[in-house]
Protein backbone atom coordinates (compact mmCIF):
# COMPACT_ATOMS: atom_id res chain seq x y z
CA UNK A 1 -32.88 103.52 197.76
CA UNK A 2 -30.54 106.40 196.49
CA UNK A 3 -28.75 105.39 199.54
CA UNK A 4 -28.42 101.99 197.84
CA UNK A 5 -28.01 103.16 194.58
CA UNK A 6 -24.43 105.16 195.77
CA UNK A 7 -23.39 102.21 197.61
CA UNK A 8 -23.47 99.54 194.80
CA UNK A 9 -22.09 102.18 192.73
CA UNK A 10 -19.26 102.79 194.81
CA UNK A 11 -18.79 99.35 195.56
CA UNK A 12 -18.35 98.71 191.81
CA UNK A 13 -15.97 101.55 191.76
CA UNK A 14 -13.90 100.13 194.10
CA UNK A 15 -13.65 96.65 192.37
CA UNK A 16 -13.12 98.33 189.04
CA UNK A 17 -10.07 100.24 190.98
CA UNK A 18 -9.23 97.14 192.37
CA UNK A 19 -8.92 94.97 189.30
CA UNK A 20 -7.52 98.06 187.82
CA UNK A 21 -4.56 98.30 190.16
CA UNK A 22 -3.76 94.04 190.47
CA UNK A 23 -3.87 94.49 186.28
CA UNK A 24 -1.25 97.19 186.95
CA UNK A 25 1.06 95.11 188.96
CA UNK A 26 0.96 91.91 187.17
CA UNK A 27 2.33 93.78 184.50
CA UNK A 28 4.72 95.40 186.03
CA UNK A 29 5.22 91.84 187.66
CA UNK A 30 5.56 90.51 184.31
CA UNK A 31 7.83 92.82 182.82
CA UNK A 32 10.72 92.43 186.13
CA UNK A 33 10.06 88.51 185.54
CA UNK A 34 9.59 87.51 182.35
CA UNK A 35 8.75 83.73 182.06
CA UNK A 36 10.64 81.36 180.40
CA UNK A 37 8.10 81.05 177.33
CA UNK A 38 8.21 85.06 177.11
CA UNK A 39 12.32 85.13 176.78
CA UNK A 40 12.44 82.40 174.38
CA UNK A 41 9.52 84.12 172.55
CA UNK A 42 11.70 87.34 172.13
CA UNK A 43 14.97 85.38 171.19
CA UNK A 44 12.59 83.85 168.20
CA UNK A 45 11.73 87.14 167.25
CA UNK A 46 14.36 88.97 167.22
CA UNK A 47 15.99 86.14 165.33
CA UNK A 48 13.18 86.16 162.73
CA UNK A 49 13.94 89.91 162.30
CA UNK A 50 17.94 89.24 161.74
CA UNK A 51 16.66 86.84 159.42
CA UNK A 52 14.77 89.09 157.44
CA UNK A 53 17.07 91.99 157.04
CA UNK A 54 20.04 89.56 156.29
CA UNK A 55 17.58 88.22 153.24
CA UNK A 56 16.80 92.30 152.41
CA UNK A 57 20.91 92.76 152.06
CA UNK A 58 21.53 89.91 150.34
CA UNK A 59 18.97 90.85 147.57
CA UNK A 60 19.77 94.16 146.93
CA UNK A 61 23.29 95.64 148.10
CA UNK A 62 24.88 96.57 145.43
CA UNK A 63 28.25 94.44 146.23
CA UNK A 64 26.35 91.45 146.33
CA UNK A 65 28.18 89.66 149.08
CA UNK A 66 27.08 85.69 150.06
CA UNK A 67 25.55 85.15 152.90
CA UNK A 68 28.58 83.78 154.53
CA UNK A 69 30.42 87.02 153.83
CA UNK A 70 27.57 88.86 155.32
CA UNK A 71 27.39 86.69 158.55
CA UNK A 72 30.98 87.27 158.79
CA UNK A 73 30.24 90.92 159.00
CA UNK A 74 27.03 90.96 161.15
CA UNK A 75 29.32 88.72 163.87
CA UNK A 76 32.20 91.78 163.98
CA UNK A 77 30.16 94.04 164.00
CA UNK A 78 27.95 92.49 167.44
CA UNK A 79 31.21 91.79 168.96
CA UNK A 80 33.26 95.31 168.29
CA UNK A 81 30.23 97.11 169.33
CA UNK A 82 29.93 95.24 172.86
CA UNK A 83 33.39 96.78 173.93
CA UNK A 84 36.85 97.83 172.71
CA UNK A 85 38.33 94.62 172.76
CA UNK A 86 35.88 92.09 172.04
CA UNK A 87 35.85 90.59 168.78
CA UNK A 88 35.01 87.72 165.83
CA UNK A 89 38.34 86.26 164.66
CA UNK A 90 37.79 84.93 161.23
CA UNK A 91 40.52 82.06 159.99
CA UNK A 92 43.52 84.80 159.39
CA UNK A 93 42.75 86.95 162.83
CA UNK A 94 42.69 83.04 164.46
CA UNK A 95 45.92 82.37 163.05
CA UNK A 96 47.37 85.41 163.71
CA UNK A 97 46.42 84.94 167.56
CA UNK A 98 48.40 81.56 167.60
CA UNK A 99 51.65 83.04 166.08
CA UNK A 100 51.29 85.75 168.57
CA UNK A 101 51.52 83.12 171.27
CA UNK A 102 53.03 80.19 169.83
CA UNK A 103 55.81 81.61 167.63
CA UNK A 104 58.27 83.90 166.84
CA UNK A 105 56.76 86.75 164.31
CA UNK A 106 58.05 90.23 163.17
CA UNK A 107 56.76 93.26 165.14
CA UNK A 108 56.92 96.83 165.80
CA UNK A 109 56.90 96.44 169.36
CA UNK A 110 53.72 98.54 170.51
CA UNK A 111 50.63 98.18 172.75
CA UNK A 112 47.67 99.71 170.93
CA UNK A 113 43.89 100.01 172.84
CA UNK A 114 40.99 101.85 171.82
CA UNK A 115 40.44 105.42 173.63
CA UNK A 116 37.56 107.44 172.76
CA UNK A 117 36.99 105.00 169.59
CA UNK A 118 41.01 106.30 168.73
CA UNK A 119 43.39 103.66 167.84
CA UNK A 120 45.69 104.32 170.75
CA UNK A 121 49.47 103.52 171.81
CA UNK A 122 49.03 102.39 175.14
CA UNK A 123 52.72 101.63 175.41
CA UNK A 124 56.33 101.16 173.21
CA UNK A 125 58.37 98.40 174.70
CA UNK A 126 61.49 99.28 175.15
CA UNK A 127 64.20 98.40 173.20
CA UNK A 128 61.98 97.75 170.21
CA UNK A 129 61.47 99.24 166.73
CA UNK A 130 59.06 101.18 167.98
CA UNK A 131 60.57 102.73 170.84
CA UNK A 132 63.72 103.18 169.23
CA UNK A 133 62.07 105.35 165.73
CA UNK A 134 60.43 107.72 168.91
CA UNK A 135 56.48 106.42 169.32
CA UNK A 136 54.52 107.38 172.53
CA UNK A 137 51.97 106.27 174.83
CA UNK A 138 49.02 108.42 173.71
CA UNK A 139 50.12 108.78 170.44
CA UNK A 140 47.02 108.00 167.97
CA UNK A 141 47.34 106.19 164.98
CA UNK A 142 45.36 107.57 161.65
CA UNK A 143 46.58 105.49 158.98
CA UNK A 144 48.75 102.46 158.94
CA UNK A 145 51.00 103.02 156.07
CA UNK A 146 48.07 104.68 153.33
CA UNK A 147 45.08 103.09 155.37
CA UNK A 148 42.98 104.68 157.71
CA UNK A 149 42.37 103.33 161.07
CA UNK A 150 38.91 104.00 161.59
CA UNK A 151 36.53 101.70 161.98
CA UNK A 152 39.32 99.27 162.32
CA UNK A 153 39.51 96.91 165.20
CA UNK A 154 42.54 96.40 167.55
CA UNK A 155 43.11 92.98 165.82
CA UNK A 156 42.66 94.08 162.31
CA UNK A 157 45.47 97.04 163.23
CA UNK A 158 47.54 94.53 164.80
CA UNK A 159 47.59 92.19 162.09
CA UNK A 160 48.36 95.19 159.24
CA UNK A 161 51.77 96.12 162.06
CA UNK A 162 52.78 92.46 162.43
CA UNK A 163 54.77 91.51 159.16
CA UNK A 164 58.01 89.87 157.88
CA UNK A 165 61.44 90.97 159.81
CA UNK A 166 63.00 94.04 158.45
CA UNK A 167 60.50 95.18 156.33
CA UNK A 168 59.41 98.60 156.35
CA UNK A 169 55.90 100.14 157.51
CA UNK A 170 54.68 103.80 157.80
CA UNK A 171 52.12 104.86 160.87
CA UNK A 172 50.75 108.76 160.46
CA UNK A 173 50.12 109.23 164.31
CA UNK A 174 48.35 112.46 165.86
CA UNK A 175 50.15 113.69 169.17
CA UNK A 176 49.22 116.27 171.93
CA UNK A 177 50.98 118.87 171.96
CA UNK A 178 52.09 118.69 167.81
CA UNK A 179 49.91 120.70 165.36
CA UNK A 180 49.90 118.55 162.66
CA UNK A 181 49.87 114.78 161.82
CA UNK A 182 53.61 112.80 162.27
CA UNK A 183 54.79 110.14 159.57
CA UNK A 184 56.76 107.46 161.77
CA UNK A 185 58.89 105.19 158.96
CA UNK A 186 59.82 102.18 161.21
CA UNK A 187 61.71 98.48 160.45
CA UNK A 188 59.91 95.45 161.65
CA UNK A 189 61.78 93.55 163.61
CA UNK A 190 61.56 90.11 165.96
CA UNK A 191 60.69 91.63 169.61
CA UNK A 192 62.77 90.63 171.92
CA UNK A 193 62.28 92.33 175.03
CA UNK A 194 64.50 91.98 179.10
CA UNK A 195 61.39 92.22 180.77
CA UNK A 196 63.45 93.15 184.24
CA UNK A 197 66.63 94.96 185.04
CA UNK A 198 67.71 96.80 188.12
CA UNK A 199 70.01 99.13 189.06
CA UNK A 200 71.52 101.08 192.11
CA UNK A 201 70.81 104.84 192.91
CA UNK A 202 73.44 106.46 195.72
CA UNK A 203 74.37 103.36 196.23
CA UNK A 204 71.44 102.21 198.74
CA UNK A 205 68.11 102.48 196.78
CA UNK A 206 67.46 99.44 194.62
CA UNK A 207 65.40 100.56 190.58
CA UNK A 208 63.52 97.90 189.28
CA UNK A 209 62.52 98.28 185.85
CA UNK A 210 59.47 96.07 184.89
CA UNK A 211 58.53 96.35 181.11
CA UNK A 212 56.32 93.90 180.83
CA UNK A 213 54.41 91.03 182.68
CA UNK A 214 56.06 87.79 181.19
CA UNK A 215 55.83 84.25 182.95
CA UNK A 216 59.38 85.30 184.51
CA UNK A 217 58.91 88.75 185.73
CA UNK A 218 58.10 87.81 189.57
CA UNK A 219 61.06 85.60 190.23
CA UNK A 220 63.11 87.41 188.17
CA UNK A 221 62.06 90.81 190.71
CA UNK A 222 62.42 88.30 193.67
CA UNK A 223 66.02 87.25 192.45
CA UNK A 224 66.91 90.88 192.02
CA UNK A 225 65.48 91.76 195.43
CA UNK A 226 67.22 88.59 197.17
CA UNK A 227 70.59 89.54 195.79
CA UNK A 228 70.84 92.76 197.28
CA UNK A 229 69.94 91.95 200.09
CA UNK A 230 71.02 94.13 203.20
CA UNK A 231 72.30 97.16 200.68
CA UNK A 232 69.05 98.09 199.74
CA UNK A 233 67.39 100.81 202.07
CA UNK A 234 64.52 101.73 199.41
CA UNK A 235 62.98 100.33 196.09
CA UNK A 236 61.70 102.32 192.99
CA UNK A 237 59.49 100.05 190.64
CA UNK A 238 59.05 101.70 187.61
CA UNK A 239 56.33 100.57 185.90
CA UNK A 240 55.78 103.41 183.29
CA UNK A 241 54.97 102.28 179.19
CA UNK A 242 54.32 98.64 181.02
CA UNK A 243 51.30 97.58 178.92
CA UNK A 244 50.50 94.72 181.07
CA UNK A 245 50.82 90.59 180.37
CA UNK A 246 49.77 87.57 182.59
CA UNK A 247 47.68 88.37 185.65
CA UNK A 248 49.46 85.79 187.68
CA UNK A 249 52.82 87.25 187.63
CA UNK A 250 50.86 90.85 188.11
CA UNK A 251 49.51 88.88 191.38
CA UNK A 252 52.98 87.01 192.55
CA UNK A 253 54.64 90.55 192.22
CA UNK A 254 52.61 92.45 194.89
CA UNK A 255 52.67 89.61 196.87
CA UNK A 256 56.68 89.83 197.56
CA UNK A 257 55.44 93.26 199.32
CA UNK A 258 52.33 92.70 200.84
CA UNK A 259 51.76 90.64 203.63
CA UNK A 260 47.88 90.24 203.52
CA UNK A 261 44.80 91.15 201.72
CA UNK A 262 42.73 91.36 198.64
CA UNK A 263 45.44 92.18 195.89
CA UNK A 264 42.93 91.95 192.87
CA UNK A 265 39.45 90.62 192.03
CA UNK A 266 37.44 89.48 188.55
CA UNK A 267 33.80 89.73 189.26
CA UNK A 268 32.00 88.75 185.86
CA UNK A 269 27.82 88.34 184.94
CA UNK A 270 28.57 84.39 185.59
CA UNK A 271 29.83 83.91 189.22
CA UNK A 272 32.21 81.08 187.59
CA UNK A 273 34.16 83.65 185.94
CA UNK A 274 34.51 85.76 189.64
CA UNK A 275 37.88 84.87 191.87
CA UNK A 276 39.80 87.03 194.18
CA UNK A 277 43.22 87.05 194.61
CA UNK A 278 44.61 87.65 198.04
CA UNK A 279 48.04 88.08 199.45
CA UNK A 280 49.90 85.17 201.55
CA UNK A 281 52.46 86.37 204.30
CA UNK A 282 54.85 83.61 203.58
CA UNK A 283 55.57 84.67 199.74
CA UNK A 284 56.24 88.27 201.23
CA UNK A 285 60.23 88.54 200.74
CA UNK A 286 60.53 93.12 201.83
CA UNK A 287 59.00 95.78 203.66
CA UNK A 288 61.36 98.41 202.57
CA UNK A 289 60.03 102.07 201.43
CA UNK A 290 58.53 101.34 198.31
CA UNK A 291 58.06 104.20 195.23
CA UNK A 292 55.94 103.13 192.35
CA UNK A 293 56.09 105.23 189.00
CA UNK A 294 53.50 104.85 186.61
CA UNK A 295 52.57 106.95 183.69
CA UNK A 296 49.62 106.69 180.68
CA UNK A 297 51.23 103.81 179.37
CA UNK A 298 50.91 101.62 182.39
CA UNK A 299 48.18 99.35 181.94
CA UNK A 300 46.20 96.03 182.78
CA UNK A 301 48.82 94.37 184.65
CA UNK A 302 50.61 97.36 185.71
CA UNK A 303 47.20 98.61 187.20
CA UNK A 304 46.78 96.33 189.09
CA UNK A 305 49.87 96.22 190.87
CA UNK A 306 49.99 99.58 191.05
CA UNK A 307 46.22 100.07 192.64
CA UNK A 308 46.75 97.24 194.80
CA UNK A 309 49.69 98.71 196.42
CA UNK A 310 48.11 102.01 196.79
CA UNK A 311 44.91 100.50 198.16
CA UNK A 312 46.97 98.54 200.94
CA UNK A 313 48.90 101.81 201.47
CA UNK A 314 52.05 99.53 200.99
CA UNK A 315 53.83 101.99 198.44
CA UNK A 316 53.77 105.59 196.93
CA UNK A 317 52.58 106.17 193.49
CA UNK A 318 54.25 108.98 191.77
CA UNK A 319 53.83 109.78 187.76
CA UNK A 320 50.51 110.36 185.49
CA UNK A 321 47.26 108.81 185.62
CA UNK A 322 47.31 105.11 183.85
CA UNK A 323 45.49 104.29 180.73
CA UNK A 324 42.72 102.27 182.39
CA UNK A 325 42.60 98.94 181.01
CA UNK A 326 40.40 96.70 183.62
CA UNK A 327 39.17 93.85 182.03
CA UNK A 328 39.47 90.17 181.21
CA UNK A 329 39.13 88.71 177.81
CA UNK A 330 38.69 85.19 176.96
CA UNK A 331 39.30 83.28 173.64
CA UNK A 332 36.31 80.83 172.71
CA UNK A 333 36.56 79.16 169.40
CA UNK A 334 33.60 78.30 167.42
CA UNK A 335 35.30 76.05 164.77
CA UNK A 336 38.54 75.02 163.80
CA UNK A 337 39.52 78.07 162.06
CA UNK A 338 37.10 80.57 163.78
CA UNK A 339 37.01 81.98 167.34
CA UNK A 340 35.77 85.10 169.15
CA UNK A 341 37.72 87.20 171.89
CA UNK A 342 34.99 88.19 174.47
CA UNK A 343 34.83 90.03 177.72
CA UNK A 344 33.82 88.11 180.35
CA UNK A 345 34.52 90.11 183.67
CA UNK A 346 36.44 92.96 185.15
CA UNK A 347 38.88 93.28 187.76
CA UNK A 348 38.44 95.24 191.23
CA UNK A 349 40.98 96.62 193.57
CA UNK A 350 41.18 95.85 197.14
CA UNK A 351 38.79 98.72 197.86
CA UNK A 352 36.36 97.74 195.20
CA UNK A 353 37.23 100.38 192.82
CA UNK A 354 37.36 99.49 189.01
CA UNK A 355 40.28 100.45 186.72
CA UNK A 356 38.50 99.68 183.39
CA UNK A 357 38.69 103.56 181.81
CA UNK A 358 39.66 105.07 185.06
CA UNK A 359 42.82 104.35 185.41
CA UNK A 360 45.10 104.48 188.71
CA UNK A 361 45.36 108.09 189.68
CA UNK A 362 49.03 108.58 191.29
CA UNK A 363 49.34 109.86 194.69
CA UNK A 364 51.50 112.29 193.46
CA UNK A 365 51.07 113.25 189.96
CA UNK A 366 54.33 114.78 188.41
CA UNK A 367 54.57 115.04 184.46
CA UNK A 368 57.42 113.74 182.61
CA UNK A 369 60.47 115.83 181.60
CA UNK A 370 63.67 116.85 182.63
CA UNK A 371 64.78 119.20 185.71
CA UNK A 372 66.18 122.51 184.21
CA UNK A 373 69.57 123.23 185.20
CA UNK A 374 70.53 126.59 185.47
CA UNK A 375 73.80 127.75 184.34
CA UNK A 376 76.08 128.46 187.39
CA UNK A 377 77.07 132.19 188.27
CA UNK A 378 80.77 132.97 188.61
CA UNK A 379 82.91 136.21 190.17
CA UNK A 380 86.23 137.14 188.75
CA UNK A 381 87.56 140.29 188.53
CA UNK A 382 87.08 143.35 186.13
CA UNK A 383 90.68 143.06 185.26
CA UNK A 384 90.69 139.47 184.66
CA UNK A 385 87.50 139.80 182.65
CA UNK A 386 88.79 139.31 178.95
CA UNK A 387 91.53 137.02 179.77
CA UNK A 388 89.10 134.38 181.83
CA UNK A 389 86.13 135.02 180.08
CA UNK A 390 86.47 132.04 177.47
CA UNK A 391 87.48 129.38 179.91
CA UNK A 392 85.10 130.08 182.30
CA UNK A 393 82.84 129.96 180.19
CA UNK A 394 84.13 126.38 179.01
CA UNK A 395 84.32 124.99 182.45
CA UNK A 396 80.77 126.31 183.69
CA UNK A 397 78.54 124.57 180.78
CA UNK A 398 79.52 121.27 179.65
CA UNK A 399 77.33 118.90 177.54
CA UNK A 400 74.27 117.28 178.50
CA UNK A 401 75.22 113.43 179.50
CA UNK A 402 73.56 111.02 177.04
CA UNK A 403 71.10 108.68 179.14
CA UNK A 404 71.14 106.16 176.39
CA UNK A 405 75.05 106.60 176.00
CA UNK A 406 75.29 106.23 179.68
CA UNK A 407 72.96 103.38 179.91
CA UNK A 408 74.95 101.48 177.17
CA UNK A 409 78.05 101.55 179.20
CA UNK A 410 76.78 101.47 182.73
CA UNK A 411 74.07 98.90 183.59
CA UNK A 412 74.99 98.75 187.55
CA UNK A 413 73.55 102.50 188.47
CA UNK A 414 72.09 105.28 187.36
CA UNK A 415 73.54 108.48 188.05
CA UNK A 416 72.64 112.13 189.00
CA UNK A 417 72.99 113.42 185.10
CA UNK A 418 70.37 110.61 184.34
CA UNK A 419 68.09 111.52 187.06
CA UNK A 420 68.64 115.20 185.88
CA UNK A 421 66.47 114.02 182.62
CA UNK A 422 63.70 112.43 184.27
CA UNK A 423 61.62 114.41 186.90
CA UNK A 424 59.68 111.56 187.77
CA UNK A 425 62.53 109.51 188.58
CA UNK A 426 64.43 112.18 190.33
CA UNK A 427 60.74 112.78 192.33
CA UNK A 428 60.95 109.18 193.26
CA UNK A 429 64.27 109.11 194.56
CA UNK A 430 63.29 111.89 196.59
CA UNK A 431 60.37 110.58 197.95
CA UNK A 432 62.32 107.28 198.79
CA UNK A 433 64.97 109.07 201.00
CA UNK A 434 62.39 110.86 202.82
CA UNK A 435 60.78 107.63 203.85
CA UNK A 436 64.01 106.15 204.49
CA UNK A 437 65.19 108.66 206.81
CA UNK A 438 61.15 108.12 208.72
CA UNK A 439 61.55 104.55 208.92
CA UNK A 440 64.85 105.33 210.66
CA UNK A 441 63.80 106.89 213.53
């Protein structure tokens, strides 16, 4: 009977465990698939508790804003804290976007980002306002003329820098190295920018300057390519302060070097928003030693090309690790007037590594600067000492050559002085002769 007794017991045990356990795991079941009812139950409540607050804040804050103001508010605020560059473009930010791409409008001629929640310079464009009154990729911007950039968005900075031609603006920027805050005075201007120009170094290494990825910039590298044709041993692309631009043309331009492969892809949460971009054999156009510079200002665009060509082990990338900017924004407007800028995917090299806040490390990482020239050592004699003295002296150090002098007045080559001022260039050139010389043999 006691016999019994242990045995329904433990039988009831068991059944109790039993029940315990399936309870266990259909909720754990129901927690890793929630049910259609469940989701749409949650969506209703966390709606009812928007709801509620947004009633709280309308009753009491002590600015009284309507309800439209405060909807306004509650949709930049979701958006800017999703990402960097997501955002809700009210009627002026929506207008703003469509002078940006439909029409002409006065600028300083910057790239900005956001780096550590920093309102960053990714690039200057050169040639522009910006450029020209001495502003620098990494340079952070504090206050745009007597307000402060914190909190701000990207397009809220944007739109306070875009203004009327020639009139002036003030940017207080923080930069490494410098102590204490700089006060930048710069002119707005309209940008106008030569997107790609070459030039020849020793007379057989082709320098293509790409500063930024317009609707031209493959053909117009293709035409520059073409035309030298058989003179070109070697090509430098210099893609440093490139801040990016159209991902086709970022695309097209590998492709005149690569023969095959996965140049980019854009994987996003809906697998309509995921392509991949691969290399075609018959748009290749040059498999000469290729040298890629890059620095902190080469972004998106100039990423990509950049990775890809390292991935495929088509190039060499020499310079400073790139601001790592790696993903794709869309424009979706919800009224007329209204829209919101939203990040849908991100892009992937060909060996499945992201750039988004990475960046492309170089494969050689040189900083920028100038080579130091040291002053040449001469012999005369004791007894010609004082009479030689000040014309030696003459001969051996003569002035520094002005790059932008020399660029002004030379736009065929660049010479040894101007290499002298740029390490990374001169690094480059060095790199491409090696190579050269390898593929010779």
């Amino acid at each position: 009977m006691k016999n019994t007794k242990m045995m329904v017991i433990g039988f009831v045990s068991a059944v109790t465990i039993s029940v315990a356990l399936s309870t266990s795991l259909l909720a754990k079941n129901n927690v890793a698939e929630p049910t259609e009812a469940s989701v749409e139950a949650s969506r209703l409540q966390s709606l009812a508790k928007f709801t509620k607050v947004l009633g709280i804040v309308e009753q009491y804050n002590v600015d009284g804003l309507t309800v439209d103001q405060l909807i306004d508010k509650s949709l930049q605020g979701m958006l800017s804290n999703l990402d960097a560059h997501s955002t809700y473009m009210d009627k002026k930010s929506y207008d703003s976007l469509k002078s940006q791409t439909d029409g002409e409008f006065g600028g300083l001629g910057i790239t900005v980002g956001m780096r550590d929640n920093a309102l960053t310079v990714i690039a200057p464009i050169e040639g522009t306002p910006a450029d020209k009154a001495g502003i620098k990729a990494g340079d952070i911007i504090l206050k745009i003329n007597e307000k402060s950039t914190l909190s701000m968005t990207i397009d809220d900075a944007v739109g306070l820098m875009r203004g009327t031609p020639k009139t002036p603006i003030d940017l207080t920027i923080v930069r490494k190295g410098v102590a204490d805050p700089i006060k930048v005075h710069i002119i707005r201007d309209i940008i106008t920018v030569e997107s790609v120009y070459t030039r020849t170094i020793s007379g057989n290494i082709l320098y293509i300057r790409v500063t930024s990825f317009d609707k031209k910039v493959a053909a117009d590298v293709k035409k520059a390519i073409k035309k030298n044709g058989d003179k070109s041993k070697g090509i430098i692309l210099d893609l440093r302060n490139n801040p990016g631009g159209l991902l086709d043309q970022a695309v097209e331009l590998t492709d005149l070097f690569v023969d095959e492969g996965v140049i980019v892809s854009q994987k996003g949460r809906n697998k309509a928003d995921d392509v991949t971009y691969k290399a075609t054999k018959s748009n290749t156009i040059t498999h000469l030693p290729l040298v890629v510079l890059v620095n902190e200002g080469s972004a998106s665009a100039s990423e990509i090309v950049s990775g890809a060509l390292q991935d495929l082990k088509r190039g060499v990338i020499v310079g400073e690790k790139t601001f790592g900017k790696g993903s794709v924004q869309v424009v979706m407007p919800i009224t007329e007037t209204e829209g919101i800028k939203l990040t849908v995917a991100r892009y992937y090299l060909p060996s499945g590594r992201t750039i988004q806040a990475v960046g492309v490390t170089p494969d050689i990482e040189v900083a920028s600067g100038e080579i130091k020239n040291h002053t040449k050592s001469f012999n005369i004699k004791e007894a010609d000492l004082k009479e030689h003295l000040t014309s030696e002296l003459e001969k051996e150090n003569p002035g520094m050559v002005d790059v932008t002098e020399a660029n002004a007045t030379n736009k065929t080559t660049i010479t040894p002085e101007q290499m002298n001022k740029d390490i990374q260039l001169k690094e480059g050139v060095d790199i491409i002769k090696a190579l050269i010389i390898v593929k010779g043999k």
